[in-house]
Protein backbone atom coordinates (compact mmCIF):
# COMPACT_ATOMS: atom_id res chain seq x y z
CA UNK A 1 -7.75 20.27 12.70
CA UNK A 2 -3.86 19.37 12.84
CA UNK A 3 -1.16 20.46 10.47
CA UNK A 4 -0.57 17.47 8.20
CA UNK A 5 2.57 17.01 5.44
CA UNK A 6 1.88 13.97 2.58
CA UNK A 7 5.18 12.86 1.28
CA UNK A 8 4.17 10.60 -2.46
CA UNK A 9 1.10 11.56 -4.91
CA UNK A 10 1.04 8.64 -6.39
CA UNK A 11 -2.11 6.32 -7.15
CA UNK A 12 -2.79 6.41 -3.76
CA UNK A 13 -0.94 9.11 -2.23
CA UNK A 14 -2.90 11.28 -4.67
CA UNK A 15 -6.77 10.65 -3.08
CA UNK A 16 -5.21 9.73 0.78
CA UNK A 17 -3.66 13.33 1.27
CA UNK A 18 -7.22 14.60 -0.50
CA UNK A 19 -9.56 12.69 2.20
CA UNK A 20 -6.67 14.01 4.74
CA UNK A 21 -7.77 17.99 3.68
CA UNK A 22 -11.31 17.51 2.30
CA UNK A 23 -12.67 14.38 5.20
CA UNK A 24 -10.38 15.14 7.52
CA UNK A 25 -10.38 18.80 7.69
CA UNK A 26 -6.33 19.07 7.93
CA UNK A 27 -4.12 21.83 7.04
CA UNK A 28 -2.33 19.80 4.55
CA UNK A 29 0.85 20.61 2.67
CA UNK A 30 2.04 18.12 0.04
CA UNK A 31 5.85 17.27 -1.47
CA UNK A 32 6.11 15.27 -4.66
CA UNK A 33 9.19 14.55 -6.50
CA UNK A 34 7.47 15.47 -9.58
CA UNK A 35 6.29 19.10 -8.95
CA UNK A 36 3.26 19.27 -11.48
CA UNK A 37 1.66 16.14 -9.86
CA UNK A 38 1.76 18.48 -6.37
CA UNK A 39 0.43 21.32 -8.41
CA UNK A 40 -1.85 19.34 -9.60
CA UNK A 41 -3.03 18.17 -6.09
CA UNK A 42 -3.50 21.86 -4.78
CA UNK A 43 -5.31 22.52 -7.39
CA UNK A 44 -8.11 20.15 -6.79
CA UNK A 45 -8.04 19.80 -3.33
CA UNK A 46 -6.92 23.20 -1.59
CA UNK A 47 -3.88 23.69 0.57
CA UNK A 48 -0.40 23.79 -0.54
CA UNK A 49 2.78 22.18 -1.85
CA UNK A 50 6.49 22.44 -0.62
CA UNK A 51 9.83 22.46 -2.46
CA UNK A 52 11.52 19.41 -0.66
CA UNK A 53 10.18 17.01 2.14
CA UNK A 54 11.42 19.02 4.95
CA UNK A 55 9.96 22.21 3.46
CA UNK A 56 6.57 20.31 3.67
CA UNK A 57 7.45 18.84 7.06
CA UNK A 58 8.20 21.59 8.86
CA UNK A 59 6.02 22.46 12.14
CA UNK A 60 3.95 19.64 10.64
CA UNK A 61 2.00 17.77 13.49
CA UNK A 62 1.82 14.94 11.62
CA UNK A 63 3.72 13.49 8.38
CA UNK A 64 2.91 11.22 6.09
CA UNK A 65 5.23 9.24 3.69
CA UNK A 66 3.67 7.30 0.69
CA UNK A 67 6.63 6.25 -1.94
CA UNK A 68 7.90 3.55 -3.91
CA UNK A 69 10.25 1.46 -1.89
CA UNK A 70 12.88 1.46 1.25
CA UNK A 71 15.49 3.77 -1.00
CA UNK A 72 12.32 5.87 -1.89
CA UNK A 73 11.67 6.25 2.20
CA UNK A 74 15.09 6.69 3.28
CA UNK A 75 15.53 9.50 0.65
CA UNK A 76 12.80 11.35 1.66
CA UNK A 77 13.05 10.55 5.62
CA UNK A 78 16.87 10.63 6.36
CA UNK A 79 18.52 11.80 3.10
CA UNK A 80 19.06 15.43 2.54
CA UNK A 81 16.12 17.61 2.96
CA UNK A 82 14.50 14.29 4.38
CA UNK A 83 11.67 15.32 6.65
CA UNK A 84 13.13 14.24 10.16
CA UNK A 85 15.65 16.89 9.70
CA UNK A 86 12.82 19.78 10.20
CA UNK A 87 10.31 17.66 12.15
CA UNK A 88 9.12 19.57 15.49
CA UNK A 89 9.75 17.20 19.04
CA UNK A 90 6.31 16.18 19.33
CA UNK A 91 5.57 15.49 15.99
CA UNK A 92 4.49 12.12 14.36
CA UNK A 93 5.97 10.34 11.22
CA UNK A 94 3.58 7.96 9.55
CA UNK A 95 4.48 5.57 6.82
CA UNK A 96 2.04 4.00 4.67
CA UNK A 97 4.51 2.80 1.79
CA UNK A 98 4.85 -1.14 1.45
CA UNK A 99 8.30 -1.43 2.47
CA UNK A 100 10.43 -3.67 4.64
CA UNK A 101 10.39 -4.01 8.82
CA UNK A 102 13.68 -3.35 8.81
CA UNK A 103 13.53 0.39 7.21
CA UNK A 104 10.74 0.49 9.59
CA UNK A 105 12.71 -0.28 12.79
CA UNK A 106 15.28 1.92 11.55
CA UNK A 107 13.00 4.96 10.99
CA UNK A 108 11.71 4.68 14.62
CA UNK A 109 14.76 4.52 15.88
CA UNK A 110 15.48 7.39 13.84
CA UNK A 111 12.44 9.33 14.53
CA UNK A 112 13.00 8.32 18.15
CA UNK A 113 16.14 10.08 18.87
CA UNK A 114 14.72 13.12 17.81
CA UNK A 115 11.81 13.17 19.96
CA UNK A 116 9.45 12.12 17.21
CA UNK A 117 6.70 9.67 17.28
CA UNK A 118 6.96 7.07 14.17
CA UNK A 119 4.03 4.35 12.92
CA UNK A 120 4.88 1.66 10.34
CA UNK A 121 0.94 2.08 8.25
CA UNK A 122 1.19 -0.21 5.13
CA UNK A 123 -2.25 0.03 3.74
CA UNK A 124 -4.56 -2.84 1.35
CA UNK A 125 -7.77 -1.74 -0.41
CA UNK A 126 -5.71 -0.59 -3.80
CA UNK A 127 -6.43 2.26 -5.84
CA UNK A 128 -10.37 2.37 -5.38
CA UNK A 129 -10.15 1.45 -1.57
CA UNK A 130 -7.59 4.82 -1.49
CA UNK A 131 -9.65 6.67 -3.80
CA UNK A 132 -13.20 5.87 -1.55
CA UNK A 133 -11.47 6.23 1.69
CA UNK A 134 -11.87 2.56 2.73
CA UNK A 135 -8.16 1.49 3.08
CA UNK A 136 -7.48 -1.12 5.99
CA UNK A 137 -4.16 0.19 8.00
CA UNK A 138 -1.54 -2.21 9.27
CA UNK A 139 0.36 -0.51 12.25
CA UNK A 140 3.33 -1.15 13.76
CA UNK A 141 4.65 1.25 16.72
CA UNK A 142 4.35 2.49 20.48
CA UNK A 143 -0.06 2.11 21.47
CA UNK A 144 0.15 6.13 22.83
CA UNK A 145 1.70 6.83 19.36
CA UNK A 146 -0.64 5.37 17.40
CA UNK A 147 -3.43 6.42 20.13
CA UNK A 148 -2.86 9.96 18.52
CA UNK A 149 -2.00 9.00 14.85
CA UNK A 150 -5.10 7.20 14.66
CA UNK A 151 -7.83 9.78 14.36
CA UNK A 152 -6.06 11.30 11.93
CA UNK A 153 -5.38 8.09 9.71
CA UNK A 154 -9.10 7.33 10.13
CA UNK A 155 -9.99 10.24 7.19
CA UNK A 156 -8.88 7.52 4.71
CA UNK A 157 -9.85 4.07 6.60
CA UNK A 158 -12.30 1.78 7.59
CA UNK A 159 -10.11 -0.51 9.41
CA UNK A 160 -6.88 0.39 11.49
CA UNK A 161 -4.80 -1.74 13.88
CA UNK A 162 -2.37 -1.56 15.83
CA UNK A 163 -0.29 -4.91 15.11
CA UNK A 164 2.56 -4.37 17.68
CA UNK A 165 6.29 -2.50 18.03
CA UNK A 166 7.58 -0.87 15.11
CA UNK A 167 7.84 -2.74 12.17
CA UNK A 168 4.82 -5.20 13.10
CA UNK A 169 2.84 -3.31 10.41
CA UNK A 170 4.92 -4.13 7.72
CA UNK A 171 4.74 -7.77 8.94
CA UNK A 172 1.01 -7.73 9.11
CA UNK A 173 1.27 -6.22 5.34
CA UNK A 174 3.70 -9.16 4.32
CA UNK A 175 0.86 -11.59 5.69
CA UNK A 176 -1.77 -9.81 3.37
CA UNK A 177 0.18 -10.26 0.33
CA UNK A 178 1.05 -14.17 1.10
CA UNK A 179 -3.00 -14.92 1.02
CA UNK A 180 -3.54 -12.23 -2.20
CA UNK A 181 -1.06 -14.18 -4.22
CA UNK A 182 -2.40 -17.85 -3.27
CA UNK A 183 -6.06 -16.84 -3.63
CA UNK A 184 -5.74 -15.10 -6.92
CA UNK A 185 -3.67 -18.07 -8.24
CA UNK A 186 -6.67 -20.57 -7.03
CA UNK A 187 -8.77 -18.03 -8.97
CA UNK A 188 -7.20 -17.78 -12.52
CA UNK A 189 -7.24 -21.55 -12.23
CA UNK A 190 -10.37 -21.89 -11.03
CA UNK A 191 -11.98 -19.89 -14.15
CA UNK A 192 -9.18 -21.28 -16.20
CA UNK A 193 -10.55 -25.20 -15.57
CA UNK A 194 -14.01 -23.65 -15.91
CA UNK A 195 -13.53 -22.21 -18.97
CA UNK A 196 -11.85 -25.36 -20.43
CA UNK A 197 -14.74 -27.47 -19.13
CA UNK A 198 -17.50 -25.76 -21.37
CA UNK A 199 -18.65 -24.12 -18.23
CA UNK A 200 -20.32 -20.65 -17.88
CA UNK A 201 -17.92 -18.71 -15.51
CA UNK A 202 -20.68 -16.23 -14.36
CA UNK A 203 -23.07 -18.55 -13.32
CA UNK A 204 -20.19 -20.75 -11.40
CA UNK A 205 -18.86 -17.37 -9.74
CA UNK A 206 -22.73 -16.52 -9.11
CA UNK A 207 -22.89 -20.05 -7.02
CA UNK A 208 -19.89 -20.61 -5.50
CA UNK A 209 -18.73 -16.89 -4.25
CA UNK A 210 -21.93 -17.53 -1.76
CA UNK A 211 -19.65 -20.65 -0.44
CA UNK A 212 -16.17 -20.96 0.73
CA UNK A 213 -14.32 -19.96 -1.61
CA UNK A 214 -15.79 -16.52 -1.30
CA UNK A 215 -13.23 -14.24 -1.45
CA UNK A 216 -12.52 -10.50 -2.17
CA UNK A 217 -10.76 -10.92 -5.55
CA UNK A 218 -13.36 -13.17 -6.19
CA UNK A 219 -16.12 -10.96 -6.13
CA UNK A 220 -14.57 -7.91 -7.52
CA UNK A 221 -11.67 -9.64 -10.09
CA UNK A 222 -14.26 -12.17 -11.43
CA UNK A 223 -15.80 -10.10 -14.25
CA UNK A 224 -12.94 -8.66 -15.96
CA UNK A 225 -10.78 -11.76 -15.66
CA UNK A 226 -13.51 -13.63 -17.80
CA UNK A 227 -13.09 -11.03 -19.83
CA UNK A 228 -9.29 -10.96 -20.24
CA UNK A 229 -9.30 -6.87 -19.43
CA UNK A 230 -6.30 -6.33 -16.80
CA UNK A 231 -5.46 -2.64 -17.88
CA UNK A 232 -5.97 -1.26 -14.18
CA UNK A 233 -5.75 -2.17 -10.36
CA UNK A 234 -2.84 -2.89 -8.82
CA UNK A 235 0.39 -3.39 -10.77
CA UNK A 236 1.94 -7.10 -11.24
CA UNK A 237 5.20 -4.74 -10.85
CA UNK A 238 4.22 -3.41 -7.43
CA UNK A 239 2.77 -7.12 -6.44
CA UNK A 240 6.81 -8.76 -7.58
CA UNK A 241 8.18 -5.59 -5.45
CA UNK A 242 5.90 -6.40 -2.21
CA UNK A 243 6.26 -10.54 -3.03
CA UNK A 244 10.73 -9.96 -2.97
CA UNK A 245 10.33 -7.82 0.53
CA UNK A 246 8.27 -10.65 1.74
CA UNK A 247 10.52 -13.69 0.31
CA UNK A 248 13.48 -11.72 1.89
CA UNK A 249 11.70 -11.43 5.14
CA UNK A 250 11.13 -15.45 5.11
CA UNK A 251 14.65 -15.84 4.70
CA UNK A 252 15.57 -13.96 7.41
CA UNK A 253 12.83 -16.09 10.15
CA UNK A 254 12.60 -19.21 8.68
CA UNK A 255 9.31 -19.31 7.29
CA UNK A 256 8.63 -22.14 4.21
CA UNK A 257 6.29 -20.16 1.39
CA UNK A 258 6.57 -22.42 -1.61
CA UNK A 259 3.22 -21.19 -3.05
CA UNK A 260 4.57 -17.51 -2.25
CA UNK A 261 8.01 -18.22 -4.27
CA UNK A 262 6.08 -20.04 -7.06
CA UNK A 263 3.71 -17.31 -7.77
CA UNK A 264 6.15 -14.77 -7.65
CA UNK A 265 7.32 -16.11 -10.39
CA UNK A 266 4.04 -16.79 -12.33
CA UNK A 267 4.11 -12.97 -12.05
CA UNK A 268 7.76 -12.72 -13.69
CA UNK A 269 6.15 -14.88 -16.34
CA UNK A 270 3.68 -12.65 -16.79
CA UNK A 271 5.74 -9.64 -16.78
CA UNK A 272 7.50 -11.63 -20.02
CA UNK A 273 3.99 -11.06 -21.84
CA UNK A 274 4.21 -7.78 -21.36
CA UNK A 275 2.30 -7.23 -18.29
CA UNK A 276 4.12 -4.83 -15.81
CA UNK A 277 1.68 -2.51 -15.73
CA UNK A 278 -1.38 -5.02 -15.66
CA UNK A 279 -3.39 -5.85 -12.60
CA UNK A 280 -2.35 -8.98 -10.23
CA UNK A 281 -5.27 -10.60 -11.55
CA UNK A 282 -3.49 -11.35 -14.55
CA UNK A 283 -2.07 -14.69 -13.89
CA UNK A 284 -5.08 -16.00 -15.80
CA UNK A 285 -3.05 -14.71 -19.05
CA UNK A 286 -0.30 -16.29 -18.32
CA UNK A 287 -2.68 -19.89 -18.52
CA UNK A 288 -4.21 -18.71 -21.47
CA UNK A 289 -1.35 -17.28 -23.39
């Protein structure tokens, strides 16, 4: 058992710290800038809640950070009452938010200075992948780092890697969301053509998901996209948010993502219908609208 702080109870924050206390068997305290949400947290799972992120932090073995965006992670890292500033030598700062590599190099040089370990852990799986425990871990940082983070990251995985130096997790993440936006794209027109062509879209998915165009979103986004239900999953908001760090990223090496650039903005279209809060699978509303 290790003394653990979680940093973010959000939609995933929320059930990662719980597998952390109740799978894990951690002495976990919690920090969320909305207190009840904390409250709420030690009320179902046990343990306790601080005040600010260093009050959670402190003599912490390990510290996890789960917010929004880069501003979000600096705030609660760096800024005041930030959790570096009471973080034992020895310790280890994990962050699974979906941020850029460049917050991530700068928290490990951060972290490093004070004698503190730090892992870049973006995670995929979404809401039911954090909720069942099955999240797959992108990590970026030092292999004797992430030699002793990874045990404890394990209460809420089924897949983590090491992906190389600091930052290389984020990266890795930025990779996952290129192939998301492009195969769920291919997928709303897929069903849309389908649809259009008198065919039934169960029996098509029933046929072709056994072939090669298999695919995650496929099998599990299939259904309720026929259906036209997109009130859940992951946000087209959070998808634009992860799609700008990664079209940012490609301007900085190089990198050509057309597809990337135009689906990013399908997703601004749909976000015109009204659809910030629906899931990514809704670009099949913006072909129907």
């Amino acid at each position: 058992m290790a003394k653990v702080a979680f940093i973010g109870l959000g939609v995933m924050g929320f059930p990662m710290a719980g597998h952390l206390k109740v799978k894990g068997g951690h002495d976990v305290t919690v920090y969320n800038r909305t207190a009840t949400k904390a409250e709420a947290w030690v009320a179902k799972f046990g343990g306790a809640s601080a005040p600010t992120p260093a009050d959670a932090a402190r003599d912490a073995d390990f510290v996890f950070t789960c917010v929004g965006n880069d501003d979000d992670l600096r705030q609660v890292t760096t800024g005041e009452n930030g959790a570096l500033s009471a973080m034992k030598a020895g310790a280890i700062l994990i962050d699974n938010t979906t941020a850029s590599a460049e917050v991530a190099r700068d928290l490990f040089e951060a972290a490093h200075a004070r004698g503190i370990g730090f892992i870049d852990a973006p995670v995929s799986g979404g809401q039911a992948g954090a909720e069942n425990g099955v999240l797959t871990v992108m990590c970026g940082g030092e292999p004797d780092v992430f030699e002793r983070a990874k045990p404890v990251i394990d209460a809420f995985a089924r897949m983590v890697g090491l992906m190389g130096p600091a930052g290389s997790g984020q990266l890795t993440k930025m990779v996952n969301q290129i192939c998301i936006a492009g195969l769920v794209q291919g997928l709303a027109e897929g069903i849309h053509f389908g649809k259009r062509a008198g065919l039934d879209i169960e029996k098509v998915i029933e046929v072709i998901s056994k072939g090669a165009a298999g695919s995650w979103q496929m099998e599990n986004r299939h259904k309720t996209m026929n259906e036209g239900r997109y009130d859940f999953g992951f946000a087209v908001d959070w998808m634009r948010k992860d799609l700008g760090i990664v079209l940012a990223e490609a301007r900085e090496n190089g990198a050509r993502l057309p597809v990337t650039a135009l689906v990013d903005q399908f997703y601004a279209d749909v976000q015109t219908l009204g659809g910030n809060r629906w899931d990514t699978s809704s670009l099949l509303a913006r072909l129907e609208k």
